[in-house]
PDB file of N, CA and C in Angstrom:
ATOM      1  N   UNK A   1     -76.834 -92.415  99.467  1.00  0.00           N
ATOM      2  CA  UNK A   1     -76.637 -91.760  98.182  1.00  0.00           C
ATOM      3  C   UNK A   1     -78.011 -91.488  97.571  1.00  0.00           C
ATOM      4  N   UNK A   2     -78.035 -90.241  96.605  1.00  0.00           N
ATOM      5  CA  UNK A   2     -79.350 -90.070  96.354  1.00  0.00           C
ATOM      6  C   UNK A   2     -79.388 -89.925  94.933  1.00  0.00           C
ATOM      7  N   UNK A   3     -80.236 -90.137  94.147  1.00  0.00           N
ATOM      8  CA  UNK A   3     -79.848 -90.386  92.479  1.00  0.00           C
ATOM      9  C   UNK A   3     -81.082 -89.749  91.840  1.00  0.00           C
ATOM     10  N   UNK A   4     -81.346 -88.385  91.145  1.00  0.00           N
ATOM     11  CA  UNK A   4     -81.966 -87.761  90.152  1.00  0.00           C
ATOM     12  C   UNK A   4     -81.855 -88.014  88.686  1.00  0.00           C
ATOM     13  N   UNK A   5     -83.137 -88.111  88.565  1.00  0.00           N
ATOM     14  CA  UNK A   5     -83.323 -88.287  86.658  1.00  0.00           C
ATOM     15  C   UNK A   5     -83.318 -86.601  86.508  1.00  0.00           C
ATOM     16  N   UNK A   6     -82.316 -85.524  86.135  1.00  0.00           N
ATOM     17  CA  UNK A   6     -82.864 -84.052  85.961  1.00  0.00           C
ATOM     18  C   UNK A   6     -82.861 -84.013  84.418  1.00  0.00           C
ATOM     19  N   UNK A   7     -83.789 -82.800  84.268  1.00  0.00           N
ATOM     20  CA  UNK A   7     -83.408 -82.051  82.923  1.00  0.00           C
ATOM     21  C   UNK A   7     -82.999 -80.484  82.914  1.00  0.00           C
ATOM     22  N   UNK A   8     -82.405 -79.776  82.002  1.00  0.00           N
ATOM     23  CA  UNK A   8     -82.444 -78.468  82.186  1.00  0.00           C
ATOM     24  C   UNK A   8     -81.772 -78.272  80.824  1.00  0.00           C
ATOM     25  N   UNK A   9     -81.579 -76.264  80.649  1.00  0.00           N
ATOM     26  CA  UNK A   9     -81.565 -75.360  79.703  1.00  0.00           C
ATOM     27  C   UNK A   9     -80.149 -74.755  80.219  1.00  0.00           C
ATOM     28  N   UNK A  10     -79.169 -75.134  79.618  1.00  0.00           N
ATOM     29  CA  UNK A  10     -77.731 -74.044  80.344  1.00  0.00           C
ATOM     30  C   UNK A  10     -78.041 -72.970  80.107  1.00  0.00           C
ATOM     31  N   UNK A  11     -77.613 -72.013  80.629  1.00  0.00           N
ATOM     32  CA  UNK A  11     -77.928 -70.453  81.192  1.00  0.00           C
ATOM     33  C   UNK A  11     -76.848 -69.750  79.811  1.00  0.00           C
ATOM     34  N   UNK A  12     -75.627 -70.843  80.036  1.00  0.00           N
ATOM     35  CA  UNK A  12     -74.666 -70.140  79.353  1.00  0.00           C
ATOM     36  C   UNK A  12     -74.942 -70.449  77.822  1.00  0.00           C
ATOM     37  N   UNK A  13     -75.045 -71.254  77.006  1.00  0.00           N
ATOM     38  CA  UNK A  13     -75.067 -71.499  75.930  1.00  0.00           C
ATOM     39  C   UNK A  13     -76.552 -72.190  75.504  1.00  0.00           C
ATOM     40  N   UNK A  14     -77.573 -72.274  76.018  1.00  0.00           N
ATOM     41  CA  UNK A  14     -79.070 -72.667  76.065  1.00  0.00           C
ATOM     42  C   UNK A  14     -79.219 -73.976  75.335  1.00  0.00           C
ATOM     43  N   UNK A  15     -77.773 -75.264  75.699  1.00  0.00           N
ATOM     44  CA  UNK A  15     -77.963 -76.630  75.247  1.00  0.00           C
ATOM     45  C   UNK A  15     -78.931 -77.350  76.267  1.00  0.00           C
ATOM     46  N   UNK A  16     -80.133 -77.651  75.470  1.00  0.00           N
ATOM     47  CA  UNK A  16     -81.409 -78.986  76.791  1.00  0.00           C
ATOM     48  C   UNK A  16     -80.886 -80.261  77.049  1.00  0.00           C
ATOM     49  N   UNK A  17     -80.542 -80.329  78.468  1.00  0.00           N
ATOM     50  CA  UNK A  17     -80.184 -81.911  78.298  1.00  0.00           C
ATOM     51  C   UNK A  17     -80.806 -82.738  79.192  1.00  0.00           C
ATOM     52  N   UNK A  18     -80.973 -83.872  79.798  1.00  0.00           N
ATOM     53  CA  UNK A  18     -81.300 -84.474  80.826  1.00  0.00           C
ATOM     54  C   UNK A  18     -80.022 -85.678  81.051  1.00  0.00           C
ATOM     55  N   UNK A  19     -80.230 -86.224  81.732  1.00  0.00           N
ATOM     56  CA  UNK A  19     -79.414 -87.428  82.925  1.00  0.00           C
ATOM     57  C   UNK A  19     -79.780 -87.382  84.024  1.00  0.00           C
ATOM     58  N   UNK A  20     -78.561 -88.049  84.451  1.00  0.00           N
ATOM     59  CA  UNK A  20     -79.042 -88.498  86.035  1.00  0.00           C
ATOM     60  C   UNK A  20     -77.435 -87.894  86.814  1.00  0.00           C
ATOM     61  N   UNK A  21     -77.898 -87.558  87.953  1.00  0.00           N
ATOM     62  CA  UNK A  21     -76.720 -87.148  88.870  1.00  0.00           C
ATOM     63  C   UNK A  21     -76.976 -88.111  90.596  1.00  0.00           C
ATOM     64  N   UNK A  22     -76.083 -88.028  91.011  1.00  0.00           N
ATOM     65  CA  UNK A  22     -75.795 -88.921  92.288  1.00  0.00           C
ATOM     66  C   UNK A  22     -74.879 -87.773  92.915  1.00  0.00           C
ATOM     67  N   UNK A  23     -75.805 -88.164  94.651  1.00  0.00           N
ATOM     68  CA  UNK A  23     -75.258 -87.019  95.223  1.00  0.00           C
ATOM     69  C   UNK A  23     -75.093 -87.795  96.499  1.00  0.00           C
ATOM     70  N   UNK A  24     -73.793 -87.821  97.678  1.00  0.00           N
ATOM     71  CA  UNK A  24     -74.597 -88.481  98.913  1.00  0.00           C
ATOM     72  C   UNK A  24     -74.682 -87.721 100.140  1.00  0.00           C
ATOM     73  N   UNK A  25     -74.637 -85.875  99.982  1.00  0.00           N
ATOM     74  CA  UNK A  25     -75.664 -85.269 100.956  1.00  0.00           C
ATOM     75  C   UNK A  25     -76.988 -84.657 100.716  1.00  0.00           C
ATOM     76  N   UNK A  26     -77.364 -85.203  99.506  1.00  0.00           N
ATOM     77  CA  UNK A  26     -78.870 -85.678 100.090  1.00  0.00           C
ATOM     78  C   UNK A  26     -79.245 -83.812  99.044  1.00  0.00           C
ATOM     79  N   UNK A  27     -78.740 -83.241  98.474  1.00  0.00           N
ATOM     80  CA  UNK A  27     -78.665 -81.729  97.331  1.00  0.00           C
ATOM     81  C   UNK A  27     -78.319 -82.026  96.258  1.00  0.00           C
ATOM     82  N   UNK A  28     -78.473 -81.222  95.382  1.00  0.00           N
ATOM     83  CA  UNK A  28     -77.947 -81.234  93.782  1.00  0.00           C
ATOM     84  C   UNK A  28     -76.813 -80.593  94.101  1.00  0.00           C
ATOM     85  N   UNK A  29     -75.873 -81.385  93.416  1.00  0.00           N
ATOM     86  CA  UNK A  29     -74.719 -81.554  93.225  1.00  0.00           C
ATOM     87  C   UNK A  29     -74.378 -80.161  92.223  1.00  0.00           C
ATOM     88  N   UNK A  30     -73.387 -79.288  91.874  1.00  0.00           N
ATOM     89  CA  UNK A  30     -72.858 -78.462  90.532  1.00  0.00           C
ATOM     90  C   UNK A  30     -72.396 -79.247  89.633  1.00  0.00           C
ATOM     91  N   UNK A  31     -73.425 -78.704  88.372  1.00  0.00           N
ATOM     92  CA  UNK A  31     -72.810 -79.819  87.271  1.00  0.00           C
ATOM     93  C   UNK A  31     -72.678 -78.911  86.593  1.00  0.00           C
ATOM     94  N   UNK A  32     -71.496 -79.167  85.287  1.00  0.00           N
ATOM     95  CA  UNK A  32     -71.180 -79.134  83.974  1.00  0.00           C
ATOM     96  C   UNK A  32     -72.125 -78.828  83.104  1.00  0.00           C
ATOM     97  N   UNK A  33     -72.525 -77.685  82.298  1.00  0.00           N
ATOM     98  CA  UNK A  33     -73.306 -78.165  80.529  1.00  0.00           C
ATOM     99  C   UNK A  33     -72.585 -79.229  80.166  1.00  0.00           C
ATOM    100  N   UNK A  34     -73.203 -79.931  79.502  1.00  0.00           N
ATOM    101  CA  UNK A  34     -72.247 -81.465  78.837  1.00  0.00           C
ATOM    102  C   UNK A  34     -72.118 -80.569  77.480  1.00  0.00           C
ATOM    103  N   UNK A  35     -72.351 -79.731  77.196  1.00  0.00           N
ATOM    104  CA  UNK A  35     -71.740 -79.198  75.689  1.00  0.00           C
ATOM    105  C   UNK A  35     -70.538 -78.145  75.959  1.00  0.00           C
ATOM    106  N   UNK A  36     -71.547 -77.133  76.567  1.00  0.00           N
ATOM    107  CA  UNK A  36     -69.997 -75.447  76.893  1.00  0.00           C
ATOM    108  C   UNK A  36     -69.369 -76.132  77.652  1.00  0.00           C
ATOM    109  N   UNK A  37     -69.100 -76.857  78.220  1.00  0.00           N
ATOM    110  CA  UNK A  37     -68.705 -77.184  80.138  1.00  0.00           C
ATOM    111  C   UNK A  37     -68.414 -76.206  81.188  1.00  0.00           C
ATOM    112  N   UNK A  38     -69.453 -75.504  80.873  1.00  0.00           N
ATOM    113  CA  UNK A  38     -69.205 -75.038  81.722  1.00  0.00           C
ATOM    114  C   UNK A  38     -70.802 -74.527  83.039  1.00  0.00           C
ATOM    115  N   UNK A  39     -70.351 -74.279  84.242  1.00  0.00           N
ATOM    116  CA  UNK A  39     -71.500 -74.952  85.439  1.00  0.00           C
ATOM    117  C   UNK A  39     -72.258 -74.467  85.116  1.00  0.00           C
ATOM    118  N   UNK A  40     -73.197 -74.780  85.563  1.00  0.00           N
ATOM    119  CA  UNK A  40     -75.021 -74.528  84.821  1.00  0.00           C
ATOM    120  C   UNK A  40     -75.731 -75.025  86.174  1.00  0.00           C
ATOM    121  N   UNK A  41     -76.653 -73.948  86.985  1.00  0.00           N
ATOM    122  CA  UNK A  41     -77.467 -74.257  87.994  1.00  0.00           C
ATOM    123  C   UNK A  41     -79.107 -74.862  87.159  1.00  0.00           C
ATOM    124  N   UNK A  42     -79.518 -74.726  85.708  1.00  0.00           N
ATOM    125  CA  UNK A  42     -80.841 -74.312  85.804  1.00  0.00           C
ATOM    126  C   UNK A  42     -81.173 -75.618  84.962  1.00  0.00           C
ATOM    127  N   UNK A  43     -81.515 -76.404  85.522  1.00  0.00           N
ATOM    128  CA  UNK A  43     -81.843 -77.727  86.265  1.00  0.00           C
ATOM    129  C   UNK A  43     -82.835 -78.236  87.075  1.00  0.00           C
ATOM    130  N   UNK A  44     -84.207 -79.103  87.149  1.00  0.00           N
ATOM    131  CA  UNK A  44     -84.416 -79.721  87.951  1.00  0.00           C
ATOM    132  C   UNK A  44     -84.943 -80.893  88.018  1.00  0.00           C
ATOM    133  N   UNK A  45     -85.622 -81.933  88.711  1.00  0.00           N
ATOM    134  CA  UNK A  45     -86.174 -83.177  88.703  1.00  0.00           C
ATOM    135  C   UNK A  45     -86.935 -83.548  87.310  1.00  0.00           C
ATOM    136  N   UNK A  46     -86.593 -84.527  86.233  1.00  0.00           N
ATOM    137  CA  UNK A  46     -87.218 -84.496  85.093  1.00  0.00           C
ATOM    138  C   UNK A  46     -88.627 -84.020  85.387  1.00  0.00           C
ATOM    139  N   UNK A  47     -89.572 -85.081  85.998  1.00  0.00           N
ATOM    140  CA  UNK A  47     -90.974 -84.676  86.946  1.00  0.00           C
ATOM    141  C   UNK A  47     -91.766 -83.696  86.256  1.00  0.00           C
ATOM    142  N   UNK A  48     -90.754 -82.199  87.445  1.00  0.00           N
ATOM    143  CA  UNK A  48     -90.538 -81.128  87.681  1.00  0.00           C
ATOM    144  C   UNK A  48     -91.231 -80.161  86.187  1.00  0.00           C
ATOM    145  N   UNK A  49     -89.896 -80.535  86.167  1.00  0.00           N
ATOM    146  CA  UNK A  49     -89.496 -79.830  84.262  1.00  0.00           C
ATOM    147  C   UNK A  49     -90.767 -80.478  83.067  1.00  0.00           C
ATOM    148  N   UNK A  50     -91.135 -81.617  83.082  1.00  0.00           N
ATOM    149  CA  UNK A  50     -92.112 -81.956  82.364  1.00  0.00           C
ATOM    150  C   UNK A  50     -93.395 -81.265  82.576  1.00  0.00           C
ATOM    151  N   UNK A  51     -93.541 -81.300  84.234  1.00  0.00           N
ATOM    152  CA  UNK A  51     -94.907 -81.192  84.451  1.00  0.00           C
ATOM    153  C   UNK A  51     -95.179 -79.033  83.844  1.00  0.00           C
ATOM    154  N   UNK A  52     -93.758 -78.280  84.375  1.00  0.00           N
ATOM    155  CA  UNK A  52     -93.678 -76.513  84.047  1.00  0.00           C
ATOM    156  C   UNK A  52     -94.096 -76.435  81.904  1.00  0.00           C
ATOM    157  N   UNK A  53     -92.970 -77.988  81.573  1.00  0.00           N
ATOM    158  CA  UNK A  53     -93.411 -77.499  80.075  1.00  0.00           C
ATOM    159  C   UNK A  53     -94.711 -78.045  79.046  1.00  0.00           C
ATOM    160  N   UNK A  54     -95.544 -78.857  80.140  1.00  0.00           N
ATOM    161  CA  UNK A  54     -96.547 -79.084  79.897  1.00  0.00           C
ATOM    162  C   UNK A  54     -97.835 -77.994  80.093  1.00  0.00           C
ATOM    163  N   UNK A  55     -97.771 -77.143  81.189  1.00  0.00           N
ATOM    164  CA  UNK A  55     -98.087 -76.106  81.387  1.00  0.00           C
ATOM    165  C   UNK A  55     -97.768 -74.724  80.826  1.00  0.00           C
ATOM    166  N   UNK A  56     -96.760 -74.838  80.129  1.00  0.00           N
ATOM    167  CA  UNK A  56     -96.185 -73.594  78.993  1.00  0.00           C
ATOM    168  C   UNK A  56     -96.424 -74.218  77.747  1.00  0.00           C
ATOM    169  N   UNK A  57     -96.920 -75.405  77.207  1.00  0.00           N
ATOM    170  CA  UNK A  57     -96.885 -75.850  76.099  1.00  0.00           C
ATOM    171  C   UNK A  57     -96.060 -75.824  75.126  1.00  0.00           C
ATOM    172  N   UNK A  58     -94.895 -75.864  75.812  1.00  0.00           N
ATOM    173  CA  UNK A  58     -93.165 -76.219  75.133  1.00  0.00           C
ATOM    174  C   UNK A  58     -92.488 -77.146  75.633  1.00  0.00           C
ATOM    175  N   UNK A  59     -92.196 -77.462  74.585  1.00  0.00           N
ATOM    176  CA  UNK A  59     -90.507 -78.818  75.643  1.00  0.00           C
ATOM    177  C   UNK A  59     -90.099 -78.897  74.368  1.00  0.00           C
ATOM    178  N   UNK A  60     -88.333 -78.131  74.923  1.00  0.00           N
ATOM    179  CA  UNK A  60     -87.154 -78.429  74.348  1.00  0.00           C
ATOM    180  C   UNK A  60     -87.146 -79.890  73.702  1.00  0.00           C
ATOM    181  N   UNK A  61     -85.797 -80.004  73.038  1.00  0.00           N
ATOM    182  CA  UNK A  61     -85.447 -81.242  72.779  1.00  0.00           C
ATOM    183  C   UNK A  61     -84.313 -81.614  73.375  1.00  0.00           C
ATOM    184  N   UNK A  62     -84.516 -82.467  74.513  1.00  0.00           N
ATOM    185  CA  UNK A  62     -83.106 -82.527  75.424  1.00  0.00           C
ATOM    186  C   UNK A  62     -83.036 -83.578  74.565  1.00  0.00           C
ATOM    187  N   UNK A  63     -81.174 -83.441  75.206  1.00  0.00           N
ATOM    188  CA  UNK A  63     -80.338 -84.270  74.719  1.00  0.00           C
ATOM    189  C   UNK A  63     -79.829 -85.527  75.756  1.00  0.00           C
ATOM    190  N   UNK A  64     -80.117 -86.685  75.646  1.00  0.00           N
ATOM    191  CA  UNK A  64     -79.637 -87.471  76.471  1.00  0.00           C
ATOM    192  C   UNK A  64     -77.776 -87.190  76.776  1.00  0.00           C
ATOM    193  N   UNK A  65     -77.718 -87.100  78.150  1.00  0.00           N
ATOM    194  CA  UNK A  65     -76.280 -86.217  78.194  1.00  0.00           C
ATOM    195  C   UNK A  65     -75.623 -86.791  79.439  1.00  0.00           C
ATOM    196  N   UNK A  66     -74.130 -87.713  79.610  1.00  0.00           N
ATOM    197  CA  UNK A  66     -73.629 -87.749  80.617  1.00  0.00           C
ATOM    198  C   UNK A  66     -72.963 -86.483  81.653  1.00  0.00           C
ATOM    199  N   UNK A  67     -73.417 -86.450  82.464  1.00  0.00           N
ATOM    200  CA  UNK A  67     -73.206 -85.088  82.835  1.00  0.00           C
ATOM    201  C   UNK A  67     -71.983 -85.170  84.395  1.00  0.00           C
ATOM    202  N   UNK A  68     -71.385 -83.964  84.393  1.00  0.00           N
ATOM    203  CA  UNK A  68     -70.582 -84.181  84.941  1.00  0.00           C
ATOM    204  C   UNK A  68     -70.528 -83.154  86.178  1.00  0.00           C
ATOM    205  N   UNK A  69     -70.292 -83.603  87.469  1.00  0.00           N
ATOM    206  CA  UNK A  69     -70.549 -83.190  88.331  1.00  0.00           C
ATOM    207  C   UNK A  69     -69.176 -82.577  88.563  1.00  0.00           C
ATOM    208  N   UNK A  70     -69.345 -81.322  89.309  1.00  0.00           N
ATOM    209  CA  UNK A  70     -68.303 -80.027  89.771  1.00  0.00           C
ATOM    210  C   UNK A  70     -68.063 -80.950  91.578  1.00  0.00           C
ATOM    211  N   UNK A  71     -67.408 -80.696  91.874  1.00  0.00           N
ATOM    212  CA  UNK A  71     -66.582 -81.347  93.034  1.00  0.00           C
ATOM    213  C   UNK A  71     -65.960 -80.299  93.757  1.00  0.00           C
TER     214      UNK A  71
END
């Protein structure tokens, strides 16, 4: 099983959130906006996302968010 801290910006309704997802082939899983619910690819490794909005000199205000994985 493989377990990500992500953050991201839903595409559909532009809520910031981060959590963690668990996957066990080893990919990101389809998750949920935890607000619209509805699937949202644009997402990636907190890391990731810190290190792009440190370099744009922005960062959202995510929302700590249980997030729910598409199956």
């Amino acid at each position: 099983m493989n377990t990500w801290s992500i953050k991201g910006l839903c595409e559909n309704c532009g809520f910031a959130y981060h959590g963690i997802i668990d996957s066990e082939n080893g990919s990101f899983p389809k998750i949920k906006c935890p607000a619209c619910h509805k699937e949202t690819s644009n997402f990636d490794e907190s890391s990731a996302v810190d290190k792009r909005n440190s370099e744009e000199s922005s960062t959202p205000n995510y929302q700590e968010s249980i997030l729910e994985v598409i199956k």
